[in-house]
C-alpha atoms as a PDB file:
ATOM      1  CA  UNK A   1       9.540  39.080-102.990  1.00  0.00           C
ATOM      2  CA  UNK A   2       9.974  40.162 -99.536  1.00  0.00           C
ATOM      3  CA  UNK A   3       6.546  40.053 -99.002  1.00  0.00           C
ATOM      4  CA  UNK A   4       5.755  36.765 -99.974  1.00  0.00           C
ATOM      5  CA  UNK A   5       8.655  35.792 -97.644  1.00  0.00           C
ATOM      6  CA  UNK A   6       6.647  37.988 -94.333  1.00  0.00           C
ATOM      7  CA  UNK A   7       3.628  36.210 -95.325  1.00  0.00           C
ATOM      8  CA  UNK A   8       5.243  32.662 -95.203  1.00  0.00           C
ATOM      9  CA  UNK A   9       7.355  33.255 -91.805  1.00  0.00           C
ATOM     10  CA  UNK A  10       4.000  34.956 -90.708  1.00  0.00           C
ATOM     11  CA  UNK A  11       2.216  31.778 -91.678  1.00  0.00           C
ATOM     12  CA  UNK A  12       4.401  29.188 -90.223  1.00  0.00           C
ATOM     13  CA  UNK A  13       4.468  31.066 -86.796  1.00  0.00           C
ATOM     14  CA  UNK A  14       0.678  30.573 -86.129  1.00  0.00           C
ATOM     15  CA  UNK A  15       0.700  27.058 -87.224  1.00  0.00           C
ATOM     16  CA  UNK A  16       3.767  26.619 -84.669  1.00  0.00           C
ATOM     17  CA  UNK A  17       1.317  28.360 -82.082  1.00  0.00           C
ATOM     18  CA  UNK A  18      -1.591  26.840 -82.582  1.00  0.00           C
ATOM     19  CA  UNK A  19       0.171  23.310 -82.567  1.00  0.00           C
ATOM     20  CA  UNK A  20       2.125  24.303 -79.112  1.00  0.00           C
ATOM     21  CA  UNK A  21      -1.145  25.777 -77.636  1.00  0.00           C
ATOM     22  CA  UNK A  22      -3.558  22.350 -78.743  1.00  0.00           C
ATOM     23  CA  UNK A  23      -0.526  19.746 -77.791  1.00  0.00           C
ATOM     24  CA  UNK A  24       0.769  21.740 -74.896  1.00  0.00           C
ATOM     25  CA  UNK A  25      -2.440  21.851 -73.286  1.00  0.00           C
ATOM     26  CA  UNK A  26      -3.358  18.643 -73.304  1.00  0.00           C
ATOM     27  CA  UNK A  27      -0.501  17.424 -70.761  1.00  0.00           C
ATOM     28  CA  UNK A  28      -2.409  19.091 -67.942  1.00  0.00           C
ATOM     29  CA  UNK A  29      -4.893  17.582 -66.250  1.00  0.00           C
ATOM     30  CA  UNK A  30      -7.896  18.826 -64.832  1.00  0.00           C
ATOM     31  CA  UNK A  31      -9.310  17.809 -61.168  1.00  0.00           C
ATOM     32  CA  UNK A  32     -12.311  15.706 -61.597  1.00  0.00           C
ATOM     33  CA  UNK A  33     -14.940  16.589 -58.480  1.00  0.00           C
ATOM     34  CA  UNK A  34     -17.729  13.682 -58.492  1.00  0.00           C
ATOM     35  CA  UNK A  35     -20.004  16.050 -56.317  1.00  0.00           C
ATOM     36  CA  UNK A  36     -19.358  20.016 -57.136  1.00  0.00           C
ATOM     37  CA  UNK A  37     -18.957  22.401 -54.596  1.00  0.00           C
ATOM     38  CA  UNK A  38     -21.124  25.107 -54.320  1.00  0.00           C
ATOM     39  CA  UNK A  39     -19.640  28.511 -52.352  1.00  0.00           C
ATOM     40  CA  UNK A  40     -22.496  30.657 -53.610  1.00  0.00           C
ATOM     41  CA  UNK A  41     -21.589  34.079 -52.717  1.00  0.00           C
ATOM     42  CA  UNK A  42     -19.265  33.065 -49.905  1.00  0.00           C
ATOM     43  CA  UNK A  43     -16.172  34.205 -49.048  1.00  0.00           C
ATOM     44  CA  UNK A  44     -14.892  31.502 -47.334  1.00  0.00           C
ATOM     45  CA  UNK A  45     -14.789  27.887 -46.725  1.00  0.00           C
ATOM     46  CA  UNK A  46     -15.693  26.293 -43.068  1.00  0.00           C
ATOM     47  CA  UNK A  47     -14.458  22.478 -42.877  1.00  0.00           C
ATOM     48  CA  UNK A  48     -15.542  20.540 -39.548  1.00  0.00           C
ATOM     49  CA  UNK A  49     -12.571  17.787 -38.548  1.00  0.00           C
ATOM     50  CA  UNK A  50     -14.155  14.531 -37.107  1.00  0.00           C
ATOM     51  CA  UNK A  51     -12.251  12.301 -34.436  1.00  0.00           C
ATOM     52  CA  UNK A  52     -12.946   9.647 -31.739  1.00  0.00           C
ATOM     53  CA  UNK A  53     -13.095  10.765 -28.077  1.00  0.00           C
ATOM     54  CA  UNK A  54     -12.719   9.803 -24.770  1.00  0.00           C
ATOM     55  CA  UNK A  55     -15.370  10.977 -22.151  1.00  0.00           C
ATOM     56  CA  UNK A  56     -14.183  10.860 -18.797  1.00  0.00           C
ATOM     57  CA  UNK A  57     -16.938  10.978 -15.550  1.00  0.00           C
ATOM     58  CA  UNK A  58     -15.643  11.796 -11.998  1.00  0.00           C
ATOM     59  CA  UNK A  59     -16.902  13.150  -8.752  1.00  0.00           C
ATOM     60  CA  UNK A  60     -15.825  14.520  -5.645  1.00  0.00           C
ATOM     61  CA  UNK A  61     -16.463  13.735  -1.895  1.00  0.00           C
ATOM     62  CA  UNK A  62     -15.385  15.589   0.758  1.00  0.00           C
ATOM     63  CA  UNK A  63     -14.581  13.948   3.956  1.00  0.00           C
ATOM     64  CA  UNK A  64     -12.572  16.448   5.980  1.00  0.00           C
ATOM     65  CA  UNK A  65     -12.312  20.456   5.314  1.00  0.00           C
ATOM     66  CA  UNK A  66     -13.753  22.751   3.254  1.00  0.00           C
ATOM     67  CA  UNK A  67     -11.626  23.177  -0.023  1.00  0.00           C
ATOM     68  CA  UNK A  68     -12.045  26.098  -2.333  1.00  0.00           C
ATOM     69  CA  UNK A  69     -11.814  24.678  -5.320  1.00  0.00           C
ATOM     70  CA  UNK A  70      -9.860  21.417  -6.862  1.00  0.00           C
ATOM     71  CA  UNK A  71      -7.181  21.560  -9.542  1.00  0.00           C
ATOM     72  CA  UNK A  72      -8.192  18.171 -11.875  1.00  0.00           C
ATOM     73  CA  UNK A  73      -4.913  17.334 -14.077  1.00  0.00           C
ATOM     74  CA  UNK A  74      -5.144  14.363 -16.640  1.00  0.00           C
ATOM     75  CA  UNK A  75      -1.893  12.572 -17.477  1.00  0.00           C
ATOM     76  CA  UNK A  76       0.099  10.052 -19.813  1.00  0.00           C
ATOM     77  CA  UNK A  77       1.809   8.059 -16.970  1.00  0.00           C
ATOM     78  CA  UNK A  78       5.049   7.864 -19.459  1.00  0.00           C
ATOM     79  CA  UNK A  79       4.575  12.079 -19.364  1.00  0.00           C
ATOM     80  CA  UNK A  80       3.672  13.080 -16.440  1.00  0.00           C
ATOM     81  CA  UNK A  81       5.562  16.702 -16.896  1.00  0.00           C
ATOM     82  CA  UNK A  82       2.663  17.747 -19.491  1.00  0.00           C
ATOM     83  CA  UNK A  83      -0.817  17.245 -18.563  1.00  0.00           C
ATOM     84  CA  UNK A  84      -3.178  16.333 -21.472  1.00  0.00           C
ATOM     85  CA  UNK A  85      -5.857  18.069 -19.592  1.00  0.00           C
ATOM     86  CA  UNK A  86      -6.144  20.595 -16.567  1.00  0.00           C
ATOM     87  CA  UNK A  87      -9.009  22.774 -15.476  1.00  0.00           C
ATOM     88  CA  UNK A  88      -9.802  24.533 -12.302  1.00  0.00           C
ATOM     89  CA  UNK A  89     -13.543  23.171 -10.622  1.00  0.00           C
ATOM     90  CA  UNK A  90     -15.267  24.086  -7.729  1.00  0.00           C
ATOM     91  CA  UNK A  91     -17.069  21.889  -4.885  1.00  0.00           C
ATOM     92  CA  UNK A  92     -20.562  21.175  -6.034  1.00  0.00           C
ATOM     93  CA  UNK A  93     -19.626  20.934  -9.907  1.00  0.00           C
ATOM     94  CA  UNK A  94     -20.565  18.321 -12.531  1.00  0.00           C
ATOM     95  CA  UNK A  95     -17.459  16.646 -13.961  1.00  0.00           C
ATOM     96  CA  UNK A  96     -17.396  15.785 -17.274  1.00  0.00           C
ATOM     97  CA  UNK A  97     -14.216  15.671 -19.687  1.00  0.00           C
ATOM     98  CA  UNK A  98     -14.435  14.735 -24.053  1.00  0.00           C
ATOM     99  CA  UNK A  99     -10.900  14.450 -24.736  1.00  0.00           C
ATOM    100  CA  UNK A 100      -9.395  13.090 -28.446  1.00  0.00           C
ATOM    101  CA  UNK A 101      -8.832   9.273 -27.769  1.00  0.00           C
ATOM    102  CA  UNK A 102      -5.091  10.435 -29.293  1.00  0.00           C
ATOM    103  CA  UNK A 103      -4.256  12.239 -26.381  1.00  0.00           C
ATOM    104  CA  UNK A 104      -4.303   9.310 -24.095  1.00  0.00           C
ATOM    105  CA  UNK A 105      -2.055   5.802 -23.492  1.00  0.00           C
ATOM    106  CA  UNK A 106      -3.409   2.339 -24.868  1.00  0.00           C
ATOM    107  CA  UNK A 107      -1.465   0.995 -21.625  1.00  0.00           C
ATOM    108  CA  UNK A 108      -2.979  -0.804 -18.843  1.00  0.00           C
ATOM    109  CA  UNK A 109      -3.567   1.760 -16.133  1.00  0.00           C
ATOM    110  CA  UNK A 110      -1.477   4.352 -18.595  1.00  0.00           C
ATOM    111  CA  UNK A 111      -2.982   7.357 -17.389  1.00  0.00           C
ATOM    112  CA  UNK A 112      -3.374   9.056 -14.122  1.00  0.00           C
ATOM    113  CA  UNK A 113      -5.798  11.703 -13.298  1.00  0.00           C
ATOM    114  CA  UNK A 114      -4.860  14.341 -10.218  1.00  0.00           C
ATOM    115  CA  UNK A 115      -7.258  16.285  -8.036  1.00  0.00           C
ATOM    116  CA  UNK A 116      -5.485  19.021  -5.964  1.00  0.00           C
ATOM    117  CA  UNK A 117      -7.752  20.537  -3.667  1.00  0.00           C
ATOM    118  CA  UNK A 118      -7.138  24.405  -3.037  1.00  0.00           C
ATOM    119  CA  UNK A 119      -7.612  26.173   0.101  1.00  0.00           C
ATOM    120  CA  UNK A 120      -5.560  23.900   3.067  1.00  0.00           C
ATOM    121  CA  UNK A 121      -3.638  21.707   3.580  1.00  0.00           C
ATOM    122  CA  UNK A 122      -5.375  18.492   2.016  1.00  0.00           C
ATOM    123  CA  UNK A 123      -3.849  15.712   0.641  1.00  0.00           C
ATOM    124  CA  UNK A 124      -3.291  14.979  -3.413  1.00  0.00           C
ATOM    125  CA  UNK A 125      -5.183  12.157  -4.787  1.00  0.00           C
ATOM    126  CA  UNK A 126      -4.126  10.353  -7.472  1.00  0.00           C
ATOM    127  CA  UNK A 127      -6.265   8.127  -9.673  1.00  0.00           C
ATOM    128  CA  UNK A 128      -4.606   5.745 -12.335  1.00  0.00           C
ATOM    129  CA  UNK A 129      -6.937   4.398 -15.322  1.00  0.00           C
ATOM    130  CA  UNK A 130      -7.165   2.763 -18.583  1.00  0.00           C
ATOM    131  CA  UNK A 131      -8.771   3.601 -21.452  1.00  0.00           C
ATOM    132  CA  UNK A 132     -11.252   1.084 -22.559  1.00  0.00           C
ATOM    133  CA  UNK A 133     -12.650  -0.112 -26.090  1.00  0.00           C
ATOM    134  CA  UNK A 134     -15.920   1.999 -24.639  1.00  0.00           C
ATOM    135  CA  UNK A 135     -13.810   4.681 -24.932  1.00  0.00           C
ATOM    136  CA  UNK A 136     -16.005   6.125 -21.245  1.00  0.00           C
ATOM    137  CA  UNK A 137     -13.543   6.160 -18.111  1.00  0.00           C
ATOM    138  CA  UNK A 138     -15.774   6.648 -15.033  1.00  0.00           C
ATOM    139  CA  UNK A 139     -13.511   7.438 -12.233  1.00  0.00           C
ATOM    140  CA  UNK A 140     -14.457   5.924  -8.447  1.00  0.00           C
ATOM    141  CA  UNK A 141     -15.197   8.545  -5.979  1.00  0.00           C
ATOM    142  CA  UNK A 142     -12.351  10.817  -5.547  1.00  0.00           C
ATOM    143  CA  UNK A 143     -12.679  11.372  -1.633  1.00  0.00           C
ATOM    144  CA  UNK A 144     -11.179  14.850  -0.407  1.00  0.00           C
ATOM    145  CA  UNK A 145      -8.930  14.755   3.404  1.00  0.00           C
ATOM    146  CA  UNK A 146      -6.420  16.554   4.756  1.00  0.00           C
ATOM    147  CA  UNK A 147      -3.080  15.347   4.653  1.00  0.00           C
ATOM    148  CA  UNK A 148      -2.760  12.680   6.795  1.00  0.00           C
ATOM    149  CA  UNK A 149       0.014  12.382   9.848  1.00  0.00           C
ATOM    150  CA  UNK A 150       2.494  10.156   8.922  1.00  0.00           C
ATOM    151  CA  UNK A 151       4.059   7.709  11.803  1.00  0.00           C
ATOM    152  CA  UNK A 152       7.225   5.986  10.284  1.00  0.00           C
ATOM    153  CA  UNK A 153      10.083   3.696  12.167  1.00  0.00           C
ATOM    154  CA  UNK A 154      12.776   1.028  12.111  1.00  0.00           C
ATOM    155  CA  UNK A 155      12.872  -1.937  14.738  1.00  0.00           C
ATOM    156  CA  UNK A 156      16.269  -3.065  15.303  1.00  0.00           C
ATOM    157  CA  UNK A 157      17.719  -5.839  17.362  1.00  0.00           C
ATOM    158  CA  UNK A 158      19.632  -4.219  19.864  1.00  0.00           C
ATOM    159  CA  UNK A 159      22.226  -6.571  20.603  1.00  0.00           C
ATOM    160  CA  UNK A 160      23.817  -6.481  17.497  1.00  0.00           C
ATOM    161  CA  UNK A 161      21.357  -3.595  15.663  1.00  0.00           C
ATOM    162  CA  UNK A 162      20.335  -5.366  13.360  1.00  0.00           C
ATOM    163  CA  UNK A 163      16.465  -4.997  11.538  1.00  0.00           C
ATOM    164  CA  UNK A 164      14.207  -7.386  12.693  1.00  0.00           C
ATOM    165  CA  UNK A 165      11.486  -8.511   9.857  1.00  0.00           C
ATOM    166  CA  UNK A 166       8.312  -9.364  10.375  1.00  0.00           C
ATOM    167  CA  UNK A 167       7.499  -7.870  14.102  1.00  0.00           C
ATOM    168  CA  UNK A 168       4.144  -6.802  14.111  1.00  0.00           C
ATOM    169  CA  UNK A 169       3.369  -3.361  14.524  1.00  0.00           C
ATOM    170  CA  UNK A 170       0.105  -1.898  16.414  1.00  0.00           C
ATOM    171  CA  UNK A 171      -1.727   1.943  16.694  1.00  0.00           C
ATOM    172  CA  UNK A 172      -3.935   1.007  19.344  1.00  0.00           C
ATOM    173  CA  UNK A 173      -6.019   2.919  21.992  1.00  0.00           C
ATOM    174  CA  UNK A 174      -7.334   1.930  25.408  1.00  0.00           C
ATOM    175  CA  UNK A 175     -10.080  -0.531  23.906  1.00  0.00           C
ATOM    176  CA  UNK A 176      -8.789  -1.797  20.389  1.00  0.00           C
ATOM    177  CA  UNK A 177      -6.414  -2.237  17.667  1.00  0.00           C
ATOM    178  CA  UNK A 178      -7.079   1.082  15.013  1.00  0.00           C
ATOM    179  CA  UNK A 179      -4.363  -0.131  12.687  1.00  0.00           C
ATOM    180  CA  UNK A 180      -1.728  -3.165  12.234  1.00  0.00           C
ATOM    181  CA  UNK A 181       1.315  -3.798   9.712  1.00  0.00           C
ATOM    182  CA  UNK A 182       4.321  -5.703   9.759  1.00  0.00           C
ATOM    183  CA  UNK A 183       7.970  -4.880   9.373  1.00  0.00           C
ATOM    184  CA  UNK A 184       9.685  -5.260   5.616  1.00  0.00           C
ATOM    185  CA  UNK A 185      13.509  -6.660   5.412  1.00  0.00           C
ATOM    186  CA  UNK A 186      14.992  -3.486   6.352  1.00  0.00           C
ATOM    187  CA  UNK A 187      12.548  -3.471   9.589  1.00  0.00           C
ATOM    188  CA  UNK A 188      10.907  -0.444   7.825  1.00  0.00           C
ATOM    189  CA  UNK A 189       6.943   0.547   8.569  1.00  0.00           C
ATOM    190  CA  UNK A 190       5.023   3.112   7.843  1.00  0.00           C
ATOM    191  CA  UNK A 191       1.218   4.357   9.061  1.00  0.00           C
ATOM    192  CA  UNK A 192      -1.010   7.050   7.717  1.00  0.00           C
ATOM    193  CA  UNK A 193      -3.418   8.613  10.227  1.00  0.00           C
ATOM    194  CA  UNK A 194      -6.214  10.737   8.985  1.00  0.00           C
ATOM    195  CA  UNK A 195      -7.162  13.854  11.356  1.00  0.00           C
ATOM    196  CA  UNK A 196      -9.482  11.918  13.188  1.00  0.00           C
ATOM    197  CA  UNK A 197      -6.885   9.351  13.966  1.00  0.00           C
ATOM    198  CA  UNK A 198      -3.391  11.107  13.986  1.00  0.00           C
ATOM    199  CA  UNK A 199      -5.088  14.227  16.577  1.00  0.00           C
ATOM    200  CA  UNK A 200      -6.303  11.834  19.161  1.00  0.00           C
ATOM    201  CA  UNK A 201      -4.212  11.800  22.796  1.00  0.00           C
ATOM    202  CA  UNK A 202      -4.992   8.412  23.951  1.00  0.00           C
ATOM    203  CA  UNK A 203      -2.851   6.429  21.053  1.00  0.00           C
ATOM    204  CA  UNK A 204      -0.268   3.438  21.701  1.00  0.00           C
ATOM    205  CA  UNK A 205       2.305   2.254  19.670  1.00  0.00           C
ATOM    206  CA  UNK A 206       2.946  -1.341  20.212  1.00  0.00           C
ATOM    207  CA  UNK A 207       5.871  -3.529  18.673  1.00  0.00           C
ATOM    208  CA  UNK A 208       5.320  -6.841  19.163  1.00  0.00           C
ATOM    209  CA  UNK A 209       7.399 -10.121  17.692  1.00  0.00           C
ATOM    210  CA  UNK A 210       5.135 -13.010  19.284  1.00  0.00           C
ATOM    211  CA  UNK A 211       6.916 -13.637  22.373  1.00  0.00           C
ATOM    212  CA  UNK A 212      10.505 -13.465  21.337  1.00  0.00           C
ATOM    213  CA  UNK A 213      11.280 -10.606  22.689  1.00  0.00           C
ATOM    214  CA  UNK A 214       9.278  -8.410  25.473  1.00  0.00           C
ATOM    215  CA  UNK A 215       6.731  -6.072  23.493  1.00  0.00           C
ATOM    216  CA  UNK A 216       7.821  -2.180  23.078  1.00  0.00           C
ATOM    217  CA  UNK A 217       4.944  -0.061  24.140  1.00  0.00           C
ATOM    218  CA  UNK A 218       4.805   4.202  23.836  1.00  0.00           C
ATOM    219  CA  UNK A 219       2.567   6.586  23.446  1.00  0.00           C
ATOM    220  CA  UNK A 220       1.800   8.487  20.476  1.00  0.00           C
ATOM    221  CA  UNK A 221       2.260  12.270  20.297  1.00  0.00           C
ATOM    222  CA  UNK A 222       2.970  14.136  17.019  1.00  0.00           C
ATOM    223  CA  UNK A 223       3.559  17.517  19.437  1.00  0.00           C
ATOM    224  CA  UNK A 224       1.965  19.776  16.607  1.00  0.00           C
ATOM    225  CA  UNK A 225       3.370  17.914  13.758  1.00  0.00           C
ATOM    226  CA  UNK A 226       2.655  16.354  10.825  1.00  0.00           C
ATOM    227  CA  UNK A 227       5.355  13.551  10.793  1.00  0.00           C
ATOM    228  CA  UNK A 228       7.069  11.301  13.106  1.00  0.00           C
ATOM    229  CA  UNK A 229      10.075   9.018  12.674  1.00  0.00           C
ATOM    230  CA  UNK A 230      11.249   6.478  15.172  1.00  0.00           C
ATOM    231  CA  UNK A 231      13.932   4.052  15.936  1.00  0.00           C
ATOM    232  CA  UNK A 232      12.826   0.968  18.284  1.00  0.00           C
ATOM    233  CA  UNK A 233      15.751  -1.292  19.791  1.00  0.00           C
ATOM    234  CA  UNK A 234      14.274  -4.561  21.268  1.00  0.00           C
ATOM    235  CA  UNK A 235      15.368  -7.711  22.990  1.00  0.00           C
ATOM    236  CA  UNK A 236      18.593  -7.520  25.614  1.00  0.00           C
ATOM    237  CA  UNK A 237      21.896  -5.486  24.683  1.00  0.00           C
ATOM    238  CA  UNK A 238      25.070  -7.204  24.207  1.00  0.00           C
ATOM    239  CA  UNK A 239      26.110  -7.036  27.959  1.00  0.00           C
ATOM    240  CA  UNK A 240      23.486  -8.658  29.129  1.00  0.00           C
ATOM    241  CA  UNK A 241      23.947 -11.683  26.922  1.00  0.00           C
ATOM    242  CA  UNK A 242      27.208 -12.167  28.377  1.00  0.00           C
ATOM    243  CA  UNK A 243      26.719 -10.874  32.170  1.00  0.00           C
ATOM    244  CA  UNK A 244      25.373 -14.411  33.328  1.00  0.00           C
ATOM    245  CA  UNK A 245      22.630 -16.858  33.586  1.00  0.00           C
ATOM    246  CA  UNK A 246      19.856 -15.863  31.574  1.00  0.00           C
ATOM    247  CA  UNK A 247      16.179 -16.523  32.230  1.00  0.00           C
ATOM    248  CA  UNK A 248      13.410 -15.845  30.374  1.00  0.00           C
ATOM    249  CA  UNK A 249       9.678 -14.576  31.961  1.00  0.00           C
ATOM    250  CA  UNK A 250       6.934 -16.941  30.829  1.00  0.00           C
ATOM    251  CA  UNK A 251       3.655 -14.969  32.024  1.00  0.00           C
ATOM    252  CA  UNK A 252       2.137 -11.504  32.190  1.00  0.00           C
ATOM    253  CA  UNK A 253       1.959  -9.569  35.331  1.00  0.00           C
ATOM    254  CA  UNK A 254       4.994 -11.357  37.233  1.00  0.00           C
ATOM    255  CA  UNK A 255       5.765  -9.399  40.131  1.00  0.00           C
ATOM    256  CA  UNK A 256       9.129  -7.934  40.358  1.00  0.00           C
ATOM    257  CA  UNK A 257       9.803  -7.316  43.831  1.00  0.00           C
ATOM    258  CA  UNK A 258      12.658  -5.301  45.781  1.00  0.00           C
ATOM    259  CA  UNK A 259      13.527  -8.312  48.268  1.00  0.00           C
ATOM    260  CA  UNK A 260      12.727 -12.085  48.463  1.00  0.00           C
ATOM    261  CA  UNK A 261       9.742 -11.507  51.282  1.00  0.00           C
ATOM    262  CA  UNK A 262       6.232 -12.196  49.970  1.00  0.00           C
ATOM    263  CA  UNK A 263       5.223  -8.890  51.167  1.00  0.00           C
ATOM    264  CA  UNK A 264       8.093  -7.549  49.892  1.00  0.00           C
ATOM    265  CA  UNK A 265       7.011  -4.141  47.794  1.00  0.00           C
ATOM    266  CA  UNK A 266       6.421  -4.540  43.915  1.00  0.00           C
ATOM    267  CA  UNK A 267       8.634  -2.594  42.011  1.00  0.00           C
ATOM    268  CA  UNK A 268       6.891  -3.505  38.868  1.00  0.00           C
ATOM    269  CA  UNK A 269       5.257  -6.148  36.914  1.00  0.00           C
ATOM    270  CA  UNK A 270       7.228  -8.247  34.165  1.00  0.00           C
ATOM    271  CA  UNK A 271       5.987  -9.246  30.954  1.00  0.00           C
ATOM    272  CA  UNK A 272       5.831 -12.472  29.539  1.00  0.00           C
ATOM    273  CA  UNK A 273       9.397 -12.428  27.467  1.00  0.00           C
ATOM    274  CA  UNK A 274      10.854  -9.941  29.130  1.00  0.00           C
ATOM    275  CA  UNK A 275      14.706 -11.422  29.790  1.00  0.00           C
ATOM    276  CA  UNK A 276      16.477 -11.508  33.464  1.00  0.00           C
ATOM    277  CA  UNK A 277      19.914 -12.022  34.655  1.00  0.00           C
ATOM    278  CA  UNK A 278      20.181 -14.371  37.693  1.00  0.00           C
ATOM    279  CA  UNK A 279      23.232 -13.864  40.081  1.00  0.00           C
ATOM    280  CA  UNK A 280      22.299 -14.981  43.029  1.00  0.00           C
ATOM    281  CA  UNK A 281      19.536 -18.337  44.135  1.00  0.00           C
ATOM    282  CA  UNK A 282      17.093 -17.947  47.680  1.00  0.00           C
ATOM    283  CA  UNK A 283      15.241 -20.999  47.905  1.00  0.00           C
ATOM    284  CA  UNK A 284      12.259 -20.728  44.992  1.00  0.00           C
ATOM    285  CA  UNK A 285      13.214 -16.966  44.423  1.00  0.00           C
ATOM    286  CA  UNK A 286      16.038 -15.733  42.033  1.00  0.00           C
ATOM    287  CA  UNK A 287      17.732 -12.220  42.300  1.00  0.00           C
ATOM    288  CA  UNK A 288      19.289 -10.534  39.227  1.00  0.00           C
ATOM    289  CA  UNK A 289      18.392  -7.706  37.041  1.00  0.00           C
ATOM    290  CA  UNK A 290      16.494  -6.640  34.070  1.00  0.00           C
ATOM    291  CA  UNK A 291      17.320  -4.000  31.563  1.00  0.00           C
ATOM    292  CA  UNK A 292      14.607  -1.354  31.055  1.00  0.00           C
ATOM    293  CA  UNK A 293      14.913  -0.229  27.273  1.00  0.00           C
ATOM    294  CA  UNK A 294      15.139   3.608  26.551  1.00  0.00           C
ATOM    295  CA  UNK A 295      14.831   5.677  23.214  1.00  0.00           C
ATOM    296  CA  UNK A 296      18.322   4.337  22.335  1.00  0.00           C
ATOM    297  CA  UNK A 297      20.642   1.429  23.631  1.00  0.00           C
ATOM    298  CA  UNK A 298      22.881   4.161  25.464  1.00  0.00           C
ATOM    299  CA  UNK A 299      19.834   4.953  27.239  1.00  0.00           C
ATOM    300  CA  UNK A 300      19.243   1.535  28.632  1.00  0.00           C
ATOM    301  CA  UNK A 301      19.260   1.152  32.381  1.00  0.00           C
ATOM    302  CA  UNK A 302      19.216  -1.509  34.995  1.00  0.00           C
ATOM    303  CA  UNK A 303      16.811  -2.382  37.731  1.00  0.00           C
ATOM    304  CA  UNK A 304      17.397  -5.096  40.373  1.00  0.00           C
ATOM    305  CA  UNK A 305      14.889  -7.106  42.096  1.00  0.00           C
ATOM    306  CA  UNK A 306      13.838 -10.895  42.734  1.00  0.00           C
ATOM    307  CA  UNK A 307      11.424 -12.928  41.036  1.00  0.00           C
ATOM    308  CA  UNK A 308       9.719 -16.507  41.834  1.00  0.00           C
ATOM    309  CA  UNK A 309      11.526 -19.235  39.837  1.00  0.00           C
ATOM    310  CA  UNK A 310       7.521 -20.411  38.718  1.00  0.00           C
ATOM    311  CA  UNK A 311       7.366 -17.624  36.681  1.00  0.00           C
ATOM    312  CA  UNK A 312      11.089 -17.988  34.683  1.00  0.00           C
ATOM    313  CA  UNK A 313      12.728 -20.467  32.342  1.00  0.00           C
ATOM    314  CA  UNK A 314      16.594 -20.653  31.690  1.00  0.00           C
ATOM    315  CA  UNK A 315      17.498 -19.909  28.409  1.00  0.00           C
ATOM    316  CA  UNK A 316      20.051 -22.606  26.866  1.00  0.00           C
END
């Protein structure tokens, strides 16, 4: 009897197994590959990621100096504290970058690419650029100077110091104009002089506001620097407004003479706009004074003298 029972529970056990092991089974499901893959006898597996790229051209002159080498960064213009590229290349080098497209901005002008020359002291150029639908950024010529001088000032009116917009400013030598700019609002310019400019000894600075006031004229001397900053006062100070009749001088080259004689000796020679004080009247001559402008309105002095009435017209 208890054998025929063993038999039974044996029975019932592999039915139970076999029905877990068919049924069971069948809820997993097996990857379908429509192309096998074949290792062979390989140990490994070498997969090859495809992506889109960017191929960047750029070249190098060099105007001044003879840099070692040049540091070429490129940059997301919204993160410029991680470059997305940076090598070191040396003069005479092809340059050629295949970045992911990824890496760079879809912006207009996004990006910014930065050659540091190495070796001297040369000036950092920066390059912005956008990434066209080509997907090939060629660069223009990245040109390679030293840094430059740099020749920065304020005009002020001195009566009342207060910036004067709009005067024109002039780096001039003995034969022409080298550069012009105007003033801003805040009677703010600025120049950049290359070496070949800024290490020249024969350079004027000329300040000029079309006649209403007399023109400001200095020479230029960086005395073995790299920068200069200046502060320019022009028309008449505040005491001469109000120390009597006032006259203006309508031509260049008006003689300003010590004493009413025609002979008399010429101090100097007015310019057209330059302002004058009358005090005292001789016939067609005036006597008075004009102020000779300094570095700063303290530094403004006086200078008596007599001048033809022709040459002057009283200011209302």
């Amino acid at each position: 009897m208890a054998n025929r029972w063993i038999k039974k529970q044996l029975f019932f056990t592999i039915v139970i197994i076999v029905h877990l092991q068919f049924w069971g089974c069948s809820y997993f499901k097996i990857m379908d590959y429509p192309t096998p893959i074949l290792l062979e006898a390989d140990d490994h597996i070498t997969m090859r990621y495809v992506y889109d790229v960017v191929t960047v051209h750029a070249s190098v002159q060099i105007i001044e100096g003879n840099p070692t080498a040049y540091r070429l960064g490129i940059y997301r213009r919204d993160d410029l504290a991680s470059p997305i590229f940076e090598k070191i290349f040396f003069p005479g080098d092809s340059i050629k970058l295949v970045l992911p497209t990824d890496s760079f901005s879809r912006d207009t002008i996004g990006n910014l690419a930065v050659l540091t020359p190495l070796g001297g002291d040369f000036q950092r150029v920066e390059i912005p650029f956008t990434v066209s639908k080509s997907r090939v950024v060629r660069l223009p010529v990245i040109k390679v100077r030293k840094r430059p001088y740099v020749l920065t000032g304020r005009v002020f009116r001195k009566s009342d110091l207060l910036p004067i917009r709009d005067a024109t400013v002039i780096v001039a030598d003995s034969l022409k104009t080298v550069l012009q700019s105007k003033t801003d609002s805040l009677g703010f310019f600025r120049f950049e002089l290359f070496t070949n400019i800024g290490e020249r000894k024969d350079l004027r600075l000329i300040v000029s506001t079309d006649g209403y006031y007399s023109d400001w004229i200095s020479t230029i001397d960086f005395g073995g620097r790299k920068k200069m900053d200046l502060e320019i006062y022009l028309g008449p100070s505040k005491e001469l407004l109000s120390a009597g009749a006032l006259y203006r001088v309508t031509r260049d080259l008006t003689p300003f003479r010590v004493g009413p004689e025609n002979g008399s000796p010429i101090q100097f020679f007015l310019s057209k706009g330059d302002l004058f004080v009358v005090s005292k009247v001789a016939g067609d001559r005036l006597y008075g004074f004009v102020e000779i402008s300094g570095d700063t309105p303290a530094s403004t002095q006086r200078m008596d003298g007599w001048v033809l009435r022709q040459f002057l017209e009283i200011l209302q």
